[in-house]
C-alpha atoms as a PDB file:
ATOM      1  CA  UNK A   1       0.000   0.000   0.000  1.00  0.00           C
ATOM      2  CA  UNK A   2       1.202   3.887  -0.394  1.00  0.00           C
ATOM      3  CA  UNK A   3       1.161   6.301   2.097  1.00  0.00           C
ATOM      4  CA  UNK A   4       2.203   9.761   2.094  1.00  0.00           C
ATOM      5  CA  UNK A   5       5.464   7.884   3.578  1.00  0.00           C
ATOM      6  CA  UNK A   6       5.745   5.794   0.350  1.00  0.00           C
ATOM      7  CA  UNK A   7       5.357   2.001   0.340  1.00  0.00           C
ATOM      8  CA  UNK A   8       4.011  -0.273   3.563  1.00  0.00           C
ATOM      9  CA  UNK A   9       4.048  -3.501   3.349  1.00  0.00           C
ATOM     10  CA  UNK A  10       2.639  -4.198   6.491  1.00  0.00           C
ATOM     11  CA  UNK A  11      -0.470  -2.354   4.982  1.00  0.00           C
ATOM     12  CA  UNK A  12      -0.451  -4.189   2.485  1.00  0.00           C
ATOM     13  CA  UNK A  13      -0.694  -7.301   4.276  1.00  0.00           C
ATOM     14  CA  UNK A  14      -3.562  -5.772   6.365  1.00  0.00           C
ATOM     15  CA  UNK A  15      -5.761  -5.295   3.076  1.00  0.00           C
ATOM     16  CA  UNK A  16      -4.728  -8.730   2.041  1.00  0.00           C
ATOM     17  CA  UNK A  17      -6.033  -9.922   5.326  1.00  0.00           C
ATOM     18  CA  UNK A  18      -9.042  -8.094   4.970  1.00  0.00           C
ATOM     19  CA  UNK A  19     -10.405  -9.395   1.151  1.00  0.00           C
ATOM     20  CA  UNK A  20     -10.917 -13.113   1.570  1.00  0.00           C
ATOM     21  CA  UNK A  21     -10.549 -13.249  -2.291  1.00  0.00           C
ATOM     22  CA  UNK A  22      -7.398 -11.747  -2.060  1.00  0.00           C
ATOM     23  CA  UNK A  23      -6.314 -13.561   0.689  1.00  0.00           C
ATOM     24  CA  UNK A  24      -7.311 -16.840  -0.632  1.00  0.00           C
ATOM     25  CA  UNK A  25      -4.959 -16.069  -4.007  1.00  0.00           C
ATOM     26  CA  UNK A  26      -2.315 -15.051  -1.913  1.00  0.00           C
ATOM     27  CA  UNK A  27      -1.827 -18.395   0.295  1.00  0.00           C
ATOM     28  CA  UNK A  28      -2.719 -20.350  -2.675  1.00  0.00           C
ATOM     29  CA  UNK A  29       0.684 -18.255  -4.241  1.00  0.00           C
ATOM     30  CA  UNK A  30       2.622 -19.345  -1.057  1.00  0.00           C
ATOM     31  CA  UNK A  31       1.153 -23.137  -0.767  1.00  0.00           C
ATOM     32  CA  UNK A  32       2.382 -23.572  -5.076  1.00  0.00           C
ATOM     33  CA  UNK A  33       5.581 -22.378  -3.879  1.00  0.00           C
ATOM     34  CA  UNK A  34       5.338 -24.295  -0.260  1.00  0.00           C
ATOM     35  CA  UNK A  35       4.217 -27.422  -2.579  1.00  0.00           C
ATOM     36  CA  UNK A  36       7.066 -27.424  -5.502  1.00  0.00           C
ATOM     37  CA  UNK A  37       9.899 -25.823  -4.084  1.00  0.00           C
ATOM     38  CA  UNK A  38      10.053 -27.695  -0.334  1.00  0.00           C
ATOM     39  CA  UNK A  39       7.722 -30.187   0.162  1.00  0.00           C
ATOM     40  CA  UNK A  40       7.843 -32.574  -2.436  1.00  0.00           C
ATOM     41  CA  UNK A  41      12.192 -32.028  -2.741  1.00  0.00           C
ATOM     42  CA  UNK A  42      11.912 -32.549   1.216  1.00  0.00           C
ATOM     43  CA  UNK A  43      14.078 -34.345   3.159  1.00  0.00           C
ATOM     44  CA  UNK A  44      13.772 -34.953   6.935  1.00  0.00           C
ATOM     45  CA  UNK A  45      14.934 -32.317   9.274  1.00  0.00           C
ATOM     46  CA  UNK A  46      15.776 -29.672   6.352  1.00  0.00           C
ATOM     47  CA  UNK A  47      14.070 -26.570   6.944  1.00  0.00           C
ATOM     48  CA  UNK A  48      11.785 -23.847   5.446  1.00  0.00           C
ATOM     49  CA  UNK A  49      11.608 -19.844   7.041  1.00  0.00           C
ATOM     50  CA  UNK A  50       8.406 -18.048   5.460  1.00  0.00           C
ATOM     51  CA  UNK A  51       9.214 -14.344   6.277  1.00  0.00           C
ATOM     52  CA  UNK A  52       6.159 -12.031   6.361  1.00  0.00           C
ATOM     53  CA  UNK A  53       5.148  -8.132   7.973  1.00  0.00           C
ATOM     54  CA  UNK A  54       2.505  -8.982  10.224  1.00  0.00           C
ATOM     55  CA  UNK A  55       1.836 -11.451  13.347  1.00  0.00           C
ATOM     56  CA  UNK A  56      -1.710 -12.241  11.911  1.00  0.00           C
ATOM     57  CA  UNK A  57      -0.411 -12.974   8.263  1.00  0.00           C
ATOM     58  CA  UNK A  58       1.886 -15.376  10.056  1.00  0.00           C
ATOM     59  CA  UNK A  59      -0.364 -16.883  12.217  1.00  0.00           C
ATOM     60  CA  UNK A  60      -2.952 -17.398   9.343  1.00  0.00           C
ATOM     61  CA  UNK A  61      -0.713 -19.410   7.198  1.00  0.00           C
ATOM     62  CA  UNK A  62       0.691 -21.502  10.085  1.00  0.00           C
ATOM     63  CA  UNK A  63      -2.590 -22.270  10.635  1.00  0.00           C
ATOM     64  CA  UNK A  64      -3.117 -23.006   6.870  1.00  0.00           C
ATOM     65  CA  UNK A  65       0.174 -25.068   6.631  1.00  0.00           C
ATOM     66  CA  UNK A  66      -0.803 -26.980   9.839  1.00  0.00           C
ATOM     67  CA  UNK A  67      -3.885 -27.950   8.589  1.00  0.00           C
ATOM     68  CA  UNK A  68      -2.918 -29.238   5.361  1.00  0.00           C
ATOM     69  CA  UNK A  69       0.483 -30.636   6.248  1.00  0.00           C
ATOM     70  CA  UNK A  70      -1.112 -32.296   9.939  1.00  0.00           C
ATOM     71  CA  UNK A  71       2.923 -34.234   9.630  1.00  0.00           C
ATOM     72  CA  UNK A  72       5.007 -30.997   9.834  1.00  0.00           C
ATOM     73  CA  UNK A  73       6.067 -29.621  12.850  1.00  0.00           C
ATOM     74  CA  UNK A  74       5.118 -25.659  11.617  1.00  0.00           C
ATOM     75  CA  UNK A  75       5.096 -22.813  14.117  1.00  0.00           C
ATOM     76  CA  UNK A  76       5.748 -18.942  13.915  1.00  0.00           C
ATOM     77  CA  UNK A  77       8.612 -16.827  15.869  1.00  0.00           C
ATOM     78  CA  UNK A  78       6.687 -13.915  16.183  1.00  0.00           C
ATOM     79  CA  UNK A  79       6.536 -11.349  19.699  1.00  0.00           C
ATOM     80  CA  UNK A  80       7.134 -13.524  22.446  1.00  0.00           C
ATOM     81  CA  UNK A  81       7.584 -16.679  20.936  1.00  0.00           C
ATOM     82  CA  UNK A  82      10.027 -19.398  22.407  1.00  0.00           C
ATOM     83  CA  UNK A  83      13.408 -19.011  20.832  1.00  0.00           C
ATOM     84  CA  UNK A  84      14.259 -22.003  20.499  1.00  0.00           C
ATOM     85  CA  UNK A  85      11.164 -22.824  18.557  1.00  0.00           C
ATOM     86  CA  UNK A  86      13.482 -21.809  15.685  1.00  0.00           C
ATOM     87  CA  UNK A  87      15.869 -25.185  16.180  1.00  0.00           C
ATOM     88  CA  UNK A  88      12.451 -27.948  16.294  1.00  0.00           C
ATOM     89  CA  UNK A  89      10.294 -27.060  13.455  1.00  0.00           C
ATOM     90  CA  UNK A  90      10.479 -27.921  10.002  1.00  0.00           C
ATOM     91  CA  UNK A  91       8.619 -24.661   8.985  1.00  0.00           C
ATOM     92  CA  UNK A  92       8.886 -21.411  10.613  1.00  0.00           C
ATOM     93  CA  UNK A  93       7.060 -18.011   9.883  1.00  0.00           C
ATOM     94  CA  UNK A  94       8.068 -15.283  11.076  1.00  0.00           C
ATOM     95  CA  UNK A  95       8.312 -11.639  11.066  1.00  0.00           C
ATOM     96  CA  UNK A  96      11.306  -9.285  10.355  1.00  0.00           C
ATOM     97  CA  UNK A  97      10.931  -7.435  13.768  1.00  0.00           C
ATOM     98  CA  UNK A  98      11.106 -11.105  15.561  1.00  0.00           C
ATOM     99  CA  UNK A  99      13.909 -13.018  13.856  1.00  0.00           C
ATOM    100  CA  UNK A 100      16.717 -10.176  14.646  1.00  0.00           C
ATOM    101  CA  UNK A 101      20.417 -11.168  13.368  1.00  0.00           C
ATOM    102  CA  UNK A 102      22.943 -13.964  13.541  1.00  0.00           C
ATOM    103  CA  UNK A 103      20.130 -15.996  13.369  1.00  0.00           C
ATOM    104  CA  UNK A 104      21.855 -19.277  12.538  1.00  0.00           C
ATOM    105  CA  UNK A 105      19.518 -22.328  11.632  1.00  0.00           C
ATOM    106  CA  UNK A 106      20.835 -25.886  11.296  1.00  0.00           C
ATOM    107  CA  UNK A 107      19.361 -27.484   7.662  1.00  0.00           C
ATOM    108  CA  UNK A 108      17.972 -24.484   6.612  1.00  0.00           C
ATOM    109  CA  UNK A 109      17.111 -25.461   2.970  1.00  0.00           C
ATOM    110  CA  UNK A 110      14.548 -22.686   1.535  1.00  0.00           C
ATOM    111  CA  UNK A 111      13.433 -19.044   2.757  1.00  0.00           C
ATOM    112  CA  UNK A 112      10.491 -17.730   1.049  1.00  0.00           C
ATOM    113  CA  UNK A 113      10.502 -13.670   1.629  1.00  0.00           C
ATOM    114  CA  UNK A 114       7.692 -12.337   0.931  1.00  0.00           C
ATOM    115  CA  UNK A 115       8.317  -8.779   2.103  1.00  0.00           C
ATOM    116  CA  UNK A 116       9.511  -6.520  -0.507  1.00  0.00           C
ATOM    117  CA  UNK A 117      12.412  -4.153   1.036  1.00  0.00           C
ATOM    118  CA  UNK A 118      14.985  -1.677  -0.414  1.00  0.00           C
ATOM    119  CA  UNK A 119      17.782  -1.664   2.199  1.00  0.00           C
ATOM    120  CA  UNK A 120      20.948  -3.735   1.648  1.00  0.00           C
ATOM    121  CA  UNK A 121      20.677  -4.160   5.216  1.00  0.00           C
ATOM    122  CA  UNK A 122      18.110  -6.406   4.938  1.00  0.00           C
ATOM    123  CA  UNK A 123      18.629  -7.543   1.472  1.00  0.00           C
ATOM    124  CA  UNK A 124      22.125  -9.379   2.242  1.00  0.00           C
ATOM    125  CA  UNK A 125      21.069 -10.684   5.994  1.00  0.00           C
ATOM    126  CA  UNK A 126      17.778 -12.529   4.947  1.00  0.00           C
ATOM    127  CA  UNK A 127      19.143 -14.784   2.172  1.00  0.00           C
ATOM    128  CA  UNK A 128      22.539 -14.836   4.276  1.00  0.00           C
ATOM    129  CA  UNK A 129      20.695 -16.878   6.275  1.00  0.00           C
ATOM    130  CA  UNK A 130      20.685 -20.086   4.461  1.00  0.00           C
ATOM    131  CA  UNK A 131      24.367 -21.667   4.936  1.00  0.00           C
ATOM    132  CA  UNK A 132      26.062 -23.957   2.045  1.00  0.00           C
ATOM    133  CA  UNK A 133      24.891 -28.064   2.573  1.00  0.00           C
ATOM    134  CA  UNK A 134      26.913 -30.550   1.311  1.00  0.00           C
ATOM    135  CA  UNK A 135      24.983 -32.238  -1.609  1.00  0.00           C
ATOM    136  CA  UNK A 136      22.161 -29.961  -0.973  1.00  0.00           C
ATOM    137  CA  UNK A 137      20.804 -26.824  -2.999  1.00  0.00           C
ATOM    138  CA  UNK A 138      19.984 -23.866  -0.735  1.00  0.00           C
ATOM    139  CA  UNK A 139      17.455 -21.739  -2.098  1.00  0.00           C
ATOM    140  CA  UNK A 140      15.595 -18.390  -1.361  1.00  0.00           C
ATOM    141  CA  UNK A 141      12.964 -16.908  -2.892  1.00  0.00           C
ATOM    142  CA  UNK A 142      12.026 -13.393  -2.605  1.00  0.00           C
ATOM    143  CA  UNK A 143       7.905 -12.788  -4.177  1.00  0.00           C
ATOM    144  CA  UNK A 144       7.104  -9.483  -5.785  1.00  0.00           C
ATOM    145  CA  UNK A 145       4.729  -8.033  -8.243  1.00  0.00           C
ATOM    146  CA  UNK A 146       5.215  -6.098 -11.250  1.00  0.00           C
ATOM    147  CA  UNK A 147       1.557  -4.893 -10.450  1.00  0.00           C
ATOM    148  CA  UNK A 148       2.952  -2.284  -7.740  1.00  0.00           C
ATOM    149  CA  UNK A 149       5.217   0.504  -8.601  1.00  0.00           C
ATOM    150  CA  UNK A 150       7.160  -0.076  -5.162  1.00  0.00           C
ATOM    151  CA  UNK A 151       7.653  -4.151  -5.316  1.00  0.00           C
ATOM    152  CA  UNK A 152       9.304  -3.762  -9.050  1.00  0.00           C
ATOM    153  CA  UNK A 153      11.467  -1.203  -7.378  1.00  0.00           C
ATOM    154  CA  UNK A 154      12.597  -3.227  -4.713  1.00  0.00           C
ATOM    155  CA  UNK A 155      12.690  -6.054  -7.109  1.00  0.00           C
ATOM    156  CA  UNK A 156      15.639  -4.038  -9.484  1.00  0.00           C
ATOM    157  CA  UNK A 157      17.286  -3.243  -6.685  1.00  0.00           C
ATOM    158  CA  UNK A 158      17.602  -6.277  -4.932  1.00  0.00           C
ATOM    159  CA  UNK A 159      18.516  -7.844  -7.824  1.00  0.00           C
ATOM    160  CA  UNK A 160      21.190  -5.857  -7.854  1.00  0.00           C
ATOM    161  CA  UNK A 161      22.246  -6.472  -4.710  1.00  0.00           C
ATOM    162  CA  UNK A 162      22.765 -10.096  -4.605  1.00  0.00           C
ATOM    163  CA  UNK A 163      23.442 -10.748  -8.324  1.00  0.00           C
ATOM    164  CA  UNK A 164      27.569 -10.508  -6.826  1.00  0.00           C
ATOM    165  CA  UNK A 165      26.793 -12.885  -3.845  1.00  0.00           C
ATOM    166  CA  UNK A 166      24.391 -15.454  -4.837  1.00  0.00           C
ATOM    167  CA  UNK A 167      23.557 -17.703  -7.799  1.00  0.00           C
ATOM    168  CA  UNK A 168      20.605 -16.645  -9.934  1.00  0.00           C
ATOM    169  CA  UNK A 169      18.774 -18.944 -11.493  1.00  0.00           C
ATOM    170  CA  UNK A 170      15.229 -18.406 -13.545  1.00  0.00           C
ATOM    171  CA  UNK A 171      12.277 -20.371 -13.321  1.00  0.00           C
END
């Protein structure tokens, strides 16, 4: 969403939140991606982070994910979460504000961000996350729009970014 501040995310999520068409699409988005890029590659104990704005938008689609994958261990590490929820879960959403730095997660295989940000900051810590696995790709997506202005944006720029300190690969 745009404010007179420029781009919110967090907004954006709310209005998601509050269309259930447009809510609907938008896990359906996350559960093709959930689907083909982690769950059917899965192997035990590798691990997925889903990073979103908002507590409810992460407590919707754990409840989503639990629901239709009853043999995951999912949880979010949102507010006052346990921290070491993060080291027993095979799927973790969380928020940006909750997962701070030097966050360091044994057989972490995929992040899926799905907030679109401009600062390097930000940019190089979230996929920094993922740590090289013998035998094992490491992957993260980052989900944007062409739709709004502000995600293409972000989308050049992060590109930019981590064109120097990643692999890019198209789909």
């Amino acid at each position: 969403m745009q404010t007179h501040m420029g781009y919110s995310h967090p907004m954006f999520e709310q209005q998601i939140m509050m269309r259930p068409y447009m809510l609907k699409d938008y896990i359906d988005m996350i559960d093709y991606y959930f689907i083909n890029e982690y769950y059917v590659n899965r192997k035990p104990g590798q691990v997925l982070l889903i990073f979103v704005a908002r507590v409810n938008m992460a407590m919707y689609i754990k409840g989503f994910l639990k629901q239709k994958y009853p043999e995951l261990d999912i949880s979010t590490y949102v507010e006052d979460d346990e921290y070491d929820t993060i080291f027993k879960n095979d799927v973790i959403i969380y928020t940006h504000g909750s997962a701070g730095t030097a966050l360091d997660i044994p057989n972490l295989t995929r992040v899926f961000q799905t907030v679109p940000m401009m600062t390097k900051q930000g940019n190089v810590q979230n996929p920094g996350r993922l740590r090289n696995i013998e035998e094992e790709d490491v992957i993260y997506y980052y989900f944007y729009t062409n739709a709004i202005p502000a995600h293409k944006k972000y989308h050049f720029a992060r590109k930019h970014l981590l064109i120097s300190r990643t692999i890019v690969t198209g789909k």
